[in-house]
N, C-alpha and C. Protein backbone atom coordinates (compact mmCIF):
# COMPACT_ATOMS: atom_id res chain seq x y z
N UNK A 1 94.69 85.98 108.52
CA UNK A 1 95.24 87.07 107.75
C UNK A 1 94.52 87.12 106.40
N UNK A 2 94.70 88.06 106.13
CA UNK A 2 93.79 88.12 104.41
C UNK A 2 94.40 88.55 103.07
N UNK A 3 93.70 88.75 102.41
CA UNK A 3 94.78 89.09 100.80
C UNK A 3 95.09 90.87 100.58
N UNK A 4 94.38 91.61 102.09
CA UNK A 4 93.98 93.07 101.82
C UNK A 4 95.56 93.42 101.38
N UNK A 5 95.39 94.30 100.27
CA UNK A 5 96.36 94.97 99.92
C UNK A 5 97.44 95.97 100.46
N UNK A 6 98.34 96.10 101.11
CA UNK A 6 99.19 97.37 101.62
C UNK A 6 100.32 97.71 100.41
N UNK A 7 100.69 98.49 100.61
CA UNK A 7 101.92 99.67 100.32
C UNK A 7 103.19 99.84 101.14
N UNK A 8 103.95 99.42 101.18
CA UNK A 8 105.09 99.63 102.67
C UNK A 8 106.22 100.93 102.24
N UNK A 9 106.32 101.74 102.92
CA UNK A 9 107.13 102.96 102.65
C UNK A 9 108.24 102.69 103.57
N UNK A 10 109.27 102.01 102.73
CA UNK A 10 110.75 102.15 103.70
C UNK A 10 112.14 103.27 103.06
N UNK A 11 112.77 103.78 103.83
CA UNK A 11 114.32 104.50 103.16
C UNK A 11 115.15 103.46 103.09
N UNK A 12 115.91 103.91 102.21
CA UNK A 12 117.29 103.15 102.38
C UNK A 12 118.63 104.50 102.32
N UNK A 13 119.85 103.88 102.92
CA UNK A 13 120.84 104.77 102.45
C UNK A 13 121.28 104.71 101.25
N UNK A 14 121.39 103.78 100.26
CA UNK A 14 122.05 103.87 99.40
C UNK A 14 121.38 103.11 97.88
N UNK A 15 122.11 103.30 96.87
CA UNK A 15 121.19 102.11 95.76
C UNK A 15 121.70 100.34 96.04
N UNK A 16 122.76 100.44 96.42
CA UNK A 16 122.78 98.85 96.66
C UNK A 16 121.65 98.30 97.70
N UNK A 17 121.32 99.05 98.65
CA UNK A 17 120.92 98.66 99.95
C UNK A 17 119.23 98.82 99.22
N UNK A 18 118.77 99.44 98.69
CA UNK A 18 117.62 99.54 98.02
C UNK A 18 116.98 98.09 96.48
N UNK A 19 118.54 98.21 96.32
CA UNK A 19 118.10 97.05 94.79
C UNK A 19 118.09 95.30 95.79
N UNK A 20 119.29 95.48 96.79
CA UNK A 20 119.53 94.22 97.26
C UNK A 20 117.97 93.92 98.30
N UNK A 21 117.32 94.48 98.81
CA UNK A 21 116.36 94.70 99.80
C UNK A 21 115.27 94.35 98.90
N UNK A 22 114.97 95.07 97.36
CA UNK A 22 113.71 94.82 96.27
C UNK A 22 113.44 93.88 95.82
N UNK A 23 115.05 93.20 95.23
CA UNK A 23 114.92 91.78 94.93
C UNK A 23 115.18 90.75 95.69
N UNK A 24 115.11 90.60 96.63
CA UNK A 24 115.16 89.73 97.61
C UNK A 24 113.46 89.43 98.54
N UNK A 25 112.59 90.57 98.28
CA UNK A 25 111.86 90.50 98.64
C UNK A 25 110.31 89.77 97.54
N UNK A 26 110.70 90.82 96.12
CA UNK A 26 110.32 90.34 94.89
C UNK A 26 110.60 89.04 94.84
N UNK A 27 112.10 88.07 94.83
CA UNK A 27 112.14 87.21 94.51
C UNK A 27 111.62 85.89 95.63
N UNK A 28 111.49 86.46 96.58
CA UNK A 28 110.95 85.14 97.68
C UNK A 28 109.32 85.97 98.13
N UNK A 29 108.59 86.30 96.62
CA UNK A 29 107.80 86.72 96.66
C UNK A 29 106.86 87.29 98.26
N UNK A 30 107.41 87.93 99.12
CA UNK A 30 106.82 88.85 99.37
C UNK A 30 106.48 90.08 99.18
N UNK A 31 106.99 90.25 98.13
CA UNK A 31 106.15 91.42 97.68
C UNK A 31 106.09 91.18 95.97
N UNK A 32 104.77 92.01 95.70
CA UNK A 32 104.87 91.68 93.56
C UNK A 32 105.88 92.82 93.41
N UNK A 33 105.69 94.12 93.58
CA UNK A 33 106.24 95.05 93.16
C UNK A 33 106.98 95.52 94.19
N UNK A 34 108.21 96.44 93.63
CA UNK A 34 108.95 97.68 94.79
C UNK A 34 109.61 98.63 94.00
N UNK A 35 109.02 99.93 93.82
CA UNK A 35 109.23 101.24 93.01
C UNK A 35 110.83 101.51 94.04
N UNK A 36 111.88 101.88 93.70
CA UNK A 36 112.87 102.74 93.57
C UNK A 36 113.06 103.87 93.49
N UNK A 37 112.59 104.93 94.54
CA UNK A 37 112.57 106.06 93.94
C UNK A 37 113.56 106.97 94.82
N UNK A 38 114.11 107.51 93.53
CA UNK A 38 115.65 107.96 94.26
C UNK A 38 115.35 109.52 94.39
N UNK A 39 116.68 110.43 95.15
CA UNK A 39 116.37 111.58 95.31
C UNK A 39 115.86 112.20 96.72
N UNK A 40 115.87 111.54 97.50
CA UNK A 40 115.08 112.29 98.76
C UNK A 40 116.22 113.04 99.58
N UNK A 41 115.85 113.87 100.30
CA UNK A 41 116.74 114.56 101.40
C UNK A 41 115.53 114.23 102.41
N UNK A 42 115.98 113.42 103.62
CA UNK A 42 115.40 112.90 105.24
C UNK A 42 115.89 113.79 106.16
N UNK A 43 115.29 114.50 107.12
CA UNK A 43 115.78 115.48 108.28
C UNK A 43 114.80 115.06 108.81
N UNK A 44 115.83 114.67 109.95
CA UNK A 44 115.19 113.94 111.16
C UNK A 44 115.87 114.26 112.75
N UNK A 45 115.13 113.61 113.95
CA UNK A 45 116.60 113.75 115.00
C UNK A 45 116.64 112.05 115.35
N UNK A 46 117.88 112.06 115.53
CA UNK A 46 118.74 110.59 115.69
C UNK A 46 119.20 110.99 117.14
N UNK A 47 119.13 109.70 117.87
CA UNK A 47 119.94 110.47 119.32
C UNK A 47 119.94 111.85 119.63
N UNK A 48 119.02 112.40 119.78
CA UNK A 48 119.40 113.84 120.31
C UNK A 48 119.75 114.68 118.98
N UNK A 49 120.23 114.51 118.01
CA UNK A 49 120.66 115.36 117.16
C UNK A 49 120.08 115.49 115.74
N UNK A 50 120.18 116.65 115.03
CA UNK A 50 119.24 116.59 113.74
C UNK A 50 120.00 115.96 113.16
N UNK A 51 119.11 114.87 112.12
CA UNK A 51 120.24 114.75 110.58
C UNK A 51 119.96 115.34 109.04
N UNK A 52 120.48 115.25 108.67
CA UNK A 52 119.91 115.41 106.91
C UNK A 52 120.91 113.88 106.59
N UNK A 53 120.31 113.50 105.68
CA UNK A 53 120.53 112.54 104.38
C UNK A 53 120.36 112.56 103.55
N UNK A 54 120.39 111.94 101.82
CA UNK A 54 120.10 111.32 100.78
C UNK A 54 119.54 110.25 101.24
N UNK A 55 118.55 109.91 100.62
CA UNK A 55 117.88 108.15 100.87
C UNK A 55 117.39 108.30 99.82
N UNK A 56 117.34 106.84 99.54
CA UNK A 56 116.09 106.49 98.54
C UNK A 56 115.17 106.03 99.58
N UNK A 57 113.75 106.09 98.71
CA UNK A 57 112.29 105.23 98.98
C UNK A 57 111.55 104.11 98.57
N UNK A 58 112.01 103.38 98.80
CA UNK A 58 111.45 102.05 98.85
C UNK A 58 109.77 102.09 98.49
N UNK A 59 108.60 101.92 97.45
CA UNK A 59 107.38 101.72 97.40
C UNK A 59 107.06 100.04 97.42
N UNK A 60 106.58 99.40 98.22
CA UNK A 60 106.53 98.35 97.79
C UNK A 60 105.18 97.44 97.72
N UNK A 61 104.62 97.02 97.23
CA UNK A 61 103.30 96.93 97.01
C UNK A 61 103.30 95.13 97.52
N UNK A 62 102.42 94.89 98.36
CA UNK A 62 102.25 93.50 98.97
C UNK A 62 100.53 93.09 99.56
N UNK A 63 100.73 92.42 100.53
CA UNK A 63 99.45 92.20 100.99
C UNK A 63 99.91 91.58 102.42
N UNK A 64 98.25 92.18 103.04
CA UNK A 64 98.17 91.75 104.23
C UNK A 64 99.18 90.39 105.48
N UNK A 65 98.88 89.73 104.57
CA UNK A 65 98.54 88.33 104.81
C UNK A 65 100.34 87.83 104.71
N UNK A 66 101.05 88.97 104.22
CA UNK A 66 102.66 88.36 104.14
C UNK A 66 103.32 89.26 104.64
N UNK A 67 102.88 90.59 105.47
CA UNK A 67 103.34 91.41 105.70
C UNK A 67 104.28 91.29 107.00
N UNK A 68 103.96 90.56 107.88
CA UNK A 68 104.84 89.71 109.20
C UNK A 68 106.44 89.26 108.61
N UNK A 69 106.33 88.52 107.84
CA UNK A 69 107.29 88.12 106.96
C UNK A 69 108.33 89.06 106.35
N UNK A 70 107.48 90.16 105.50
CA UNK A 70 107.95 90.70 104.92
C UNK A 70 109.01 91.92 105.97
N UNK A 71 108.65 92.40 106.66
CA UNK A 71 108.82 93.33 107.63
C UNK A 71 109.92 93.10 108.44
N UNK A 72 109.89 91.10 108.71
CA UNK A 72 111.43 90.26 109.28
C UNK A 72 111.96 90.31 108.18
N UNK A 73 112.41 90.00 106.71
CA UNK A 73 112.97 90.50 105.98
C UNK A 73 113.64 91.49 105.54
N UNK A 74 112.96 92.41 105.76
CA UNK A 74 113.69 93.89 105.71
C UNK A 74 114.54 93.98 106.66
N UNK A 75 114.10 94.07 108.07
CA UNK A 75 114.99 94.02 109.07
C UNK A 75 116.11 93.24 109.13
N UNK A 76 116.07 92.03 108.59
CA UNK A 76 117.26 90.90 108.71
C UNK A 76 118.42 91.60 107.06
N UNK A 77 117.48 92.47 106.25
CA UNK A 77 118.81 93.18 105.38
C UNK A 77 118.95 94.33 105.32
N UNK A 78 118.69 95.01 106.27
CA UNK A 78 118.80 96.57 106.56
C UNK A 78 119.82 97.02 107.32
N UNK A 79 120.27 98.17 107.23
CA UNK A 79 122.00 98.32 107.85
C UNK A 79 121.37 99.50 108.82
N UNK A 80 120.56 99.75 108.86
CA UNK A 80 119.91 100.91 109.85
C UNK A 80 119.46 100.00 111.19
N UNK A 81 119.55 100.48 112.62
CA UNK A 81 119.24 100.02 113.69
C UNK A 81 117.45 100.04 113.57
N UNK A 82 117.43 101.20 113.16
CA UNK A 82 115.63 100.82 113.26
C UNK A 82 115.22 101.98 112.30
N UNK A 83 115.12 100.82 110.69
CA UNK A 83 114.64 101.25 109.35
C UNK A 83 112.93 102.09 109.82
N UNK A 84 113.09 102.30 108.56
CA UNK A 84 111.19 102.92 108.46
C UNK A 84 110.51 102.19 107.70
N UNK A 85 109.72 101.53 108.29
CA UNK A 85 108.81 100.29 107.74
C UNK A 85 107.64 101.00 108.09
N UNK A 86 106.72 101.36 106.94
CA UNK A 86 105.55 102.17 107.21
C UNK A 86 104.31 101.29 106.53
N UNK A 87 103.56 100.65 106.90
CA UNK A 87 102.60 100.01 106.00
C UNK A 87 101.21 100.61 106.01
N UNK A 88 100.97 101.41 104.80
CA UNK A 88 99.67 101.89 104.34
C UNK A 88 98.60 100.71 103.88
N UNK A 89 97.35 100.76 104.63
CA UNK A 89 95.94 99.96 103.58
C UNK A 89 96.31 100.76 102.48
N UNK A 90 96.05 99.97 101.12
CA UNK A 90 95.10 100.44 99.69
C UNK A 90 93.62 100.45 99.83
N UNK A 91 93.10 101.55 99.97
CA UNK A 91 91.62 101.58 99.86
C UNK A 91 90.93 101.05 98.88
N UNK A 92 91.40 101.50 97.76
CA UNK A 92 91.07 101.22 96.52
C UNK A 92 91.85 101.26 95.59
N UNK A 93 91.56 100.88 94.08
CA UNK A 93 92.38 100.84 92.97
C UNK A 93 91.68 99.94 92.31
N UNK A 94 92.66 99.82 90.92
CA UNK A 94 92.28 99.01 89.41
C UNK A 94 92.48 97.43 90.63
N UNK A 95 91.29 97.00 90.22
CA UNK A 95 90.97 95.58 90.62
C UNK A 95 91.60 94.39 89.82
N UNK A 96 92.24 94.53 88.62
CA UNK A 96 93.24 93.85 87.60
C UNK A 96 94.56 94.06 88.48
N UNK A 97 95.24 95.41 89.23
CA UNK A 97 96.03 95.47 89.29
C UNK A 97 96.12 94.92 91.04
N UNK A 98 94.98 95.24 91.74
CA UNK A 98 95.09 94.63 93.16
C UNK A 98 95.51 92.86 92.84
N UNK A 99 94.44 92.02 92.18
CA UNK A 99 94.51 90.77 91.86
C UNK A 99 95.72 90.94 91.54
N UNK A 100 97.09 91.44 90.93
CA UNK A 100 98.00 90.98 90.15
C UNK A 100 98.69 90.85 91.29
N UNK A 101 99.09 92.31 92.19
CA UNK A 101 99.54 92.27 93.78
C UNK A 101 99.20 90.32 94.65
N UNK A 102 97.86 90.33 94.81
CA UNK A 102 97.51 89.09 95.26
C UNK A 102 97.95 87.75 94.82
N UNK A 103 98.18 88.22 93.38
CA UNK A 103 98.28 86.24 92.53
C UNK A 103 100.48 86.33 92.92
N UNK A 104 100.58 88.04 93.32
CA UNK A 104 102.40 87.45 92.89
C UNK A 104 103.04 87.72 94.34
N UNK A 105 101.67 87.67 95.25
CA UNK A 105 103.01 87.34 96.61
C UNK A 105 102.38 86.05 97.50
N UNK A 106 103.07 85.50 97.79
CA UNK A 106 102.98 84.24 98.48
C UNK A 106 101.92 83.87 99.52
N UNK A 107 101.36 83.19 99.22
CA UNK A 107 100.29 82.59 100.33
C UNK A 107 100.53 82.06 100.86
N UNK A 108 100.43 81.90 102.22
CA UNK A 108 100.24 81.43 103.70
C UNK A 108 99.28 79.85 104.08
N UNK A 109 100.02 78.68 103.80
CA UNK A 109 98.46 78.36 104.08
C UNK A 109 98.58 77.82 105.66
């Protein structure tokens, strides 16, 4: 596995389920960062049927190499049968700020 940088795009229903999910992940460093960003309306179909919601969005900035981990984590505190765990590569970016991603989530050895 390697230090490559991802992005993970998950919802949550609510702000508890979003703060409890950030710092839990922050603090057993798999991930450095996780943006909070509130406000969304989700329309989707669930079983056969459309929904609308409120969610928040989860941004969470990690790396490669902890992303296995990170992903059983979410799942083991998520109240949804099957969350949205989306993991984007970072192509690029400030190389101060990739390294900071790298030095603050946990290595594998």
């Amino acid at each position: 596995m390697s230090q490559s940088p991802l992005i993970i795009l998950c919802t949550c229903p609510d702000p508890a389920t979003a703060e409890r999910i950030a710092e839990t992940v922050v603090g057993e460093r798999l991930a450095a960062c996780v943006n909070i960003v509130p406000g969304l309306t989700s329309i989707y179909r669930w079983e056969g049927r459309m929904q609308r919601d409120a969610e928040l969005l989860l941004l969470i900035k990690t790396c490669q190499a902890v992303y296995p981990l990170l992903e059983a984590r979410i799942r083991e505190l998520h109240p949804y049968q099957i969350p949205e765990i989306i993991a984007l590569p970072i192509q690029t970016g400030s190389a101060a700020y990739l390294d900071w991603i790298a030095d603050n989530t946990r290595t594998l050895a």
